[in-house]
Protein backbone atom coordinates (compact mmCIF):
# COMPACT_ATOMS: atom_id res chain seq x y z
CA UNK A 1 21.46 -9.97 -11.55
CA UNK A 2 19.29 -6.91 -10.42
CA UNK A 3 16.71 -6.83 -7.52
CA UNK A 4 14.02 -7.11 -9.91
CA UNK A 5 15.30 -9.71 -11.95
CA UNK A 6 16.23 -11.99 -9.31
CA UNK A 7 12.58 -11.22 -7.94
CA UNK A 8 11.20 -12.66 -11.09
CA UNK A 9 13.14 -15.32 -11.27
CA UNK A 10 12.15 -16.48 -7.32
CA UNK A 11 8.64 -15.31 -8.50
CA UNK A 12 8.53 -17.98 -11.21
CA UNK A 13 10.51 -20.66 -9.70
CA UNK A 14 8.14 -20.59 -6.77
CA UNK A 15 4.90 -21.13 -9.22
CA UNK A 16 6.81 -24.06 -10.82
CA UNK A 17 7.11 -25.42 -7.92
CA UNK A 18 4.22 -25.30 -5.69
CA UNK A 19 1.64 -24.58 -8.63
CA UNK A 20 -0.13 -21.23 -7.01
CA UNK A 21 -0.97 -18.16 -9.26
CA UNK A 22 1.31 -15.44 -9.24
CA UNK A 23 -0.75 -13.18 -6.64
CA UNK A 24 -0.58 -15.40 -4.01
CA UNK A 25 3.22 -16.50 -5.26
CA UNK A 26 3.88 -12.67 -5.03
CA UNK A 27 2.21 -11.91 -1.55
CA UNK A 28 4.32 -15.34 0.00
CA UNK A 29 7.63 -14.58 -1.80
CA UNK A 30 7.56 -10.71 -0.58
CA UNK A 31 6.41 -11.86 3.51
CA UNK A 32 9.74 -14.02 3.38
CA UNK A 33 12.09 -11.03 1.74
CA UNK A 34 12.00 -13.00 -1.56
CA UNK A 35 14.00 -15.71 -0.11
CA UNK A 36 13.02 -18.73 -1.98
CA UNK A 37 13.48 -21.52 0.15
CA UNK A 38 11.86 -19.60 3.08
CA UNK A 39 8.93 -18.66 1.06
CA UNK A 40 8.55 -22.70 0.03
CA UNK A 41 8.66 -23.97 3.58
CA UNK A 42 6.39 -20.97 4.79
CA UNK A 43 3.81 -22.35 2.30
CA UNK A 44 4.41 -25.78 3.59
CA UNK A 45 3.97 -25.11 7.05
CA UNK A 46 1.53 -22.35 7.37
CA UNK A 47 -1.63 -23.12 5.16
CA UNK A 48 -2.79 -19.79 6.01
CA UNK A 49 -0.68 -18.00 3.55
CA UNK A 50 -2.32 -19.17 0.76
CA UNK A 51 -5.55 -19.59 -0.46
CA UNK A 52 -4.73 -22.53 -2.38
CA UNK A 53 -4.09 -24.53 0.70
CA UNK A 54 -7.48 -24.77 2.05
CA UNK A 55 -10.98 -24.16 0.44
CA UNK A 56 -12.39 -20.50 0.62
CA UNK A 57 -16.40 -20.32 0.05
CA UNK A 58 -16.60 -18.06 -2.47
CA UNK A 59 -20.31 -17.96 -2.42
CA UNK A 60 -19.68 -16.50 1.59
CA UNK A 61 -17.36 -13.83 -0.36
CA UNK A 62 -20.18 -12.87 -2.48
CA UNK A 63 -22.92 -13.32 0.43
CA UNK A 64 -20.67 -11.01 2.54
CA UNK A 65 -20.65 -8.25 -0.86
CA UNK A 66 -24.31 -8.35 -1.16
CA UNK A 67 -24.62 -8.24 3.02
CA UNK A 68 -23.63 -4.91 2.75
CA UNK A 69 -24.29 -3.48 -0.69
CA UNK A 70 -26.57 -0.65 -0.55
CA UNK A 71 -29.97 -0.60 -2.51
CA UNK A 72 -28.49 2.33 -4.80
CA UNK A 73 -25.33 1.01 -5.71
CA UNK A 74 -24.34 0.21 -8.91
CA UNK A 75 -24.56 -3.25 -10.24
CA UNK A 76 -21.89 -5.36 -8.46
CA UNK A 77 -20.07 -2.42 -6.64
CA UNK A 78 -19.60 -0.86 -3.32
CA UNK A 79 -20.86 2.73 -2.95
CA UNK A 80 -19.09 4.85 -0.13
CA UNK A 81 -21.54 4.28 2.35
CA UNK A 82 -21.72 0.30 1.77
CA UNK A 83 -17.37 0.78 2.47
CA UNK A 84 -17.95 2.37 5.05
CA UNK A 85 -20.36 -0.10 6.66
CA UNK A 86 -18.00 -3.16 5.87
CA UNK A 87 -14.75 -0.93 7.27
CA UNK A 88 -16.83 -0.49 10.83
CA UNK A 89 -17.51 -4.57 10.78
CA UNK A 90 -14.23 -5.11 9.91
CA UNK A 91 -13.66 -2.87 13.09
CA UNK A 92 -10.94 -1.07 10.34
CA UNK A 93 -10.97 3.38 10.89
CA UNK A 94 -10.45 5.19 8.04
CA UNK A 95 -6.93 6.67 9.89
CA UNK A 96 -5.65 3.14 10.00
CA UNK A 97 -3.00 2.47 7.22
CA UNK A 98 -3.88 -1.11 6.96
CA UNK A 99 -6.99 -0.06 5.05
CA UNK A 100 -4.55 1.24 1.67
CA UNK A 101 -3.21 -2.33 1.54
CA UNK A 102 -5.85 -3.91 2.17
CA UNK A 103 -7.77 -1.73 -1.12
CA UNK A 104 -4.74 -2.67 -3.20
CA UNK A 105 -5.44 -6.42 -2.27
CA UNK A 106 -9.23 -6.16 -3.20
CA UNK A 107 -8.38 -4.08 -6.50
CA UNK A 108 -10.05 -0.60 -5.53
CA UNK A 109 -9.60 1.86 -8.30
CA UNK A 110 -10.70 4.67 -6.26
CA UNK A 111 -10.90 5.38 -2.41
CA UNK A 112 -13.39 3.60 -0.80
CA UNK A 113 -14.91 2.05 -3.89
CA UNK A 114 -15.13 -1.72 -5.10
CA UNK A 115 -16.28 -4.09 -7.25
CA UNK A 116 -18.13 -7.67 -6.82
CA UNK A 117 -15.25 -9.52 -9.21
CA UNK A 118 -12.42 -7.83 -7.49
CA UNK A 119 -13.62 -8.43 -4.21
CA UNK A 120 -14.32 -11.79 -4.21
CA UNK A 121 -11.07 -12.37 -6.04
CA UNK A 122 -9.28 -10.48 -3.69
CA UNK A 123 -10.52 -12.19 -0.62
CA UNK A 124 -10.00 -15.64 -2.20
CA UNK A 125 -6.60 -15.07 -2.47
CA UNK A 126 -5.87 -13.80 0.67
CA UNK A 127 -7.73 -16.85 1.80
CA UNK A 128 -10.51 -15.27 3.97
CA UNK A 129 -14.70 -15.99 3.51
CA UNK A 130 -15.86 -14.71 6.63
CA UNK A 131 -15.90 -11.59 8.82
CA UNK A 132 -13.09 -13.01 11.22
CA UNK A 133 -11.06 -14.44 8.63
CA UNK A 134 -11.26 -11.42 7.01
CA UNK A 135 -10.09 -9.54 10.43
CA UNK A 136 -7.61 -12.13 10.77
CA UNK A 137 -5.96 -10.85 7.41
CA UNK A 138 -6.06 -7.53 8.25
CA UNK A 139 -3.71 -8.08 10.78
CA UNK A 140 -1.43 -10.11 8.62
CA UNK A 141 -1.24 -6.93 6.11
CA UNK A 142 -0.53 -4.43 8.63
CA UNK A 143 2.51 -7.15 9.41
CA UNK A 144 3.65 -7.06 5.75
CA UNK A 145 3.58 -3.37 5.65
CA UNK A 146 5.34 -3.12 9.20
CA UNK A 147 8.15 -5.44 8.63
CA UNK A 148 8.37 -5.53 4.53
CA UNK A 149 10.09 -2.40 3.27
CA UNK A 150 9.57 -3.58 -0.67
CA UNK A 151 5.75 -4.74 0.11
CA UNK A 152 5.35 -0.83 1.84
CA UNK A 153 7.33 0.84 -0.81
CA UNK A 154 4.96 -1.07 -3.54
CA UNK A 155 1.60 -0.11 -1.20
CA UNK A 156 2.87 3.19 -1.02
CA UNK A 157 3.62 4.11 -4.48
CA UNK A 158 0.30 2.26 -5.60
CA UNK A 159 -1.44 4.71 -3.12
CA UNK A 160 -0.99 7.13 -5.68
CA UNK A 161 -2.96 6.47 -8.52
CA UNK A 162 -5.86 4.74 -5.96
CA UNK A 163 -6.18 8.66 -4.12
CA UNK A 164 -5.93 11.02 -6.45
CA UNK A 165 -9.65 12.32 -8.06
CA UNK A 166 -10.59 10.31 -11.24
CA UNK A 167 -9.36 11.77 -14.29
CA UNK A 168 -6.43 13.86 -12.82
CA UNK A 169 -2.87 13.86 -13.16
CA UNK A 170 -1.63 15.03 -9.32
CA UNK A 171 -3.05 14.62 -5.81
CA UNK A 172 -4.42 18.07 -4.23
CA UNK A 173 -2.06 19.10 -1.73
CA UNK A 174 -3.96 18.98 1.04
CA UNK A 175 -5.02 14.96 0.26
CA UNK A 176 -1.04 14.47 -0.31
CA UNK A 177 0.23 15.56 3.40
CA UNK A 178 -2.67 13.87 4.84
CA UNK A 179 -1.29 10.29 2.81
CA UNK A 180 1.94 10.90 3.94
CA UNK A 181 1.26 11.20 7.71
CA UNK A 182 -0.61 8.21 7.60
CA UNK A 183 1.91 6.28 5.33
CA UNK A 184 4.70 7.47 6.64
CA UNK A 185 4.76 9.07 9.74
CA UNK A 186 5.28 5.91 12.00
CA UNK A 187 8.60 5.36 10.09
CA UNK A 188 9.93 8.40 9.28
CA UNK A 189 8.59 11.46 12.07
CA UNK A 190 11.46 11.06 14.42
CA UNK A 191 13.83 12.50 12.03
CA UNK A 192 12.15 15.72 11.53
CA UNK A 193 11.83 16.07 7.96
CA UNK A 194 7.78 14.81 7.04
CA UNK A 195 6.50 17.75 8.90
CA UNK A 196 9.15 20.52 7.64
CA UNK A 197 8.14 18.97 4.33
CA UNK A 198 4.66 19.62 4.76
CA UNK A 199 5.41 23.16 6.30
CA UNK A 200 7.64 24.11 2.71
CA UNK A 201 4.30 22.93 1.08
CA UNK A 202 1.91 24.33 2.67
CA UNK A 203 3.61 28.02 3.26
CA UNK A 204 5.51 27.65 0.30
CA UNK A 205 4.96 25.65 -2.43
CA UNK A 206 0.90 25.51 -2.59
CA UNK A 207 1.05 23.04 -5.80
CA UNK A 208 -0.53 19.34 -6.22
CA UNK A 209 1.99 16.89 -6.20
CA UNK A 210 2.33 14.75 -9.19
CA UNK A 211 3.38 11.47 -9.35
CA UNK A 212 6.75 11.91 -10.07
CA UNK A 213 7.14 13.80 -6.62
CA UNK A 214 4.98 11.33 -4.77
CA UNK A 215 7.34 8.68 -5.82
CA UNK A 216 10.72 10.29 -5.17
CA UNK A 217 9.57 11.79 -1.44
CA UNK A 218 9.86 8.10 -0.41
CA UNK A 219 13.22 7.68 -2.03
CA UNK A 220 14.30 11.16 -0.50
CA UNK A 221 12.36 10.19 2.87
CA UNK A 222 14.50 6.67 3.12
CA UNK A 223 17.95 9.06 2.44
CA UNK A 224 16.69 11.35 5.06
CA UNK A 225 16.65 8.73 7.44
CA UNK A 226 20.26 7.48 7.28
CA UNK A 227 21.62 11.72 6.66
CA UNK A 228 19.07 13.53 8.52
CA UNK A 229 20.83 17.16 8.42
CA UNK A 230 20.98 16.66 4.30
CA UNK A 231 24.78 17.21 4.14
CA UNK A 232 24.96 14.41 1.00
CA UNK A 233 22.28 15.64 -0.71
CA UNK A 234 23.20 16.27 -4.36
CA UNK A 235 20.90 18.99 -5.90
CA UNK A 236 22.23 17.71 -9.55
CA UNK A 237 20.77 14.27 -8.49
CA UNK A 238 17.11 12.98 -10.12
CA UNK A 239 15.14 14.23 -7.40
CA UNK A 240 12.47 16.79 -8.68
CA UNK A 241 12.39 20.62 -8.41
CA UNK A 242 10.25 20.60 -5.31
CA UNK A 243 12.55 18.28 -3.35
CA UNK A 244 15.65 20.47 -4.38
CA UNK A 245 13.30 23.84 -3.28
CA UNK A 246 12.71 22.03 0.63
CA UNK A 247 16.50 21.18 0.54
CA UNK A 248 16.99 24.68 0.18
CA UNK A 249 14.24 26.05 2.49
CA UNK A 250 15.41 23.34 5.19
CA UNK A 251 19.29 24.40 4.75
CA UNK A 252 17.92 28.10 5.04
CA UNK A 253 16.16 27.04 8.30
CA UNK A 254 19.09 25.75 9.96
CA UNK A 255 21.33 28.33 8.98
């Protein structure tokens, strides 16, 4: 059975069983590695990783929306400025990398943008109506992202579509190196390659990045890591053009 088969099948085994929806079945199953009895007895034990375990006020969710809604806003949504406001009371900066999961959680379609229903849905199932709780869980992403390679390889690849500019197929370059230090730099800087990458692009390449190269850096990254002087690297392999071009500018560098 593949990875993401036996995934599903934990996924749905663990909503027979304990009767959550499959967000909350999802964020349990992927803290415990997908391990199915761990997942059940975390849920057991630890009401906090679910919302279904102890009542969350959605009427504080809302109350907490509207607290910091700004007069222009559209109806029901968060403006910049109103994000930015609830990002300082969350005590969350905007070069923190908790604050990409954290917008996948709460269903932002667009940096620093998001909606009442989302929100509220969001926070419910994360299980947090107040501005501590709400801290609280912050802390509990960052985890998930630090320790959970599948739950930062989802974030990450998710990160995509949520940055680039509405209506666009690639991320400017410049928005694309910036993502990847944050994402990536506290895993992957020691081994040289996330800056030489962003050298080749900068001096060389001078392209937006489409999704297709977004998505394979991290597979290319994770290979990095294990053969950090590229001597396995196949250029007949799937990577894309641009990944076989710094293979060939980083060979010329060290040569």
């Amino acid at each position: 059975m593949s990875s993401s088969s036996s995934q599903r099948a934990a996924l749905t085994q663990f909503m027979q069983f304990t009767q959550t929806p499959e967000r909350t079945a999802k964020k349990i199953l992927q803290a415990n590695n997908w391990n199915l009895e761990l997942a059940i007895d975390s849920y057991y034990q630890n009401p906090s990783t679910s919302s279904a375990s102890g009542p969350t006020n959605q009427s504080a969710i809302n109350a907490i929306f509207d607290q910091f809604k700004q007069p222009d806003d559209p109806p029901d949504e968060f403006s910049i400025g109103a994000t930015m406001a609830y990002f300082e009371a969350l005590g969350l900066q905007l070069d923190d990398v908790t604050l990409i999961p954290l917008s996948k959680a709460l269903g932002s379609e667009s940096m620093g943008e998001f909606k009442r229903k989302e929100f509220t849905e969001g926070w419910l199932q994360l299980g947090a109506d107040s501005l501590p709780k709400m801290q609280d869980k912050l802390v509990e992403l960052r985890q998930s992202l630090d320790t959970n390679e599948e739950y930062f390889k989802e974030v990450y690849k998710w990160a995509f579509g949520w940055a680039k500019p509405a209506g666009t197929k690639a991320l400017p370059l410049e928005s694309a190196t910036e993502w990847w230090r944050l994402l990536l730099q506290s895993r992957f800087g020691d081994n040289g390659h996330l800056e030489r990458w962003t050298e080749f692009l900068t001096e060389r390449w001078k392209k937006s990045i489409p999704k297709d190269t977004w998505n394979m850096f991290y597979e290319f990254i994770v290979s990095a890591k294990a053969d950090p002087t590229l001597t396995g690297y196949d250029e007949n392999g799937s990577y894309p053009s641009t990944i076989d071009a710094y293979v060939e500018y980083y060979r010329n560098l060290e040569n």
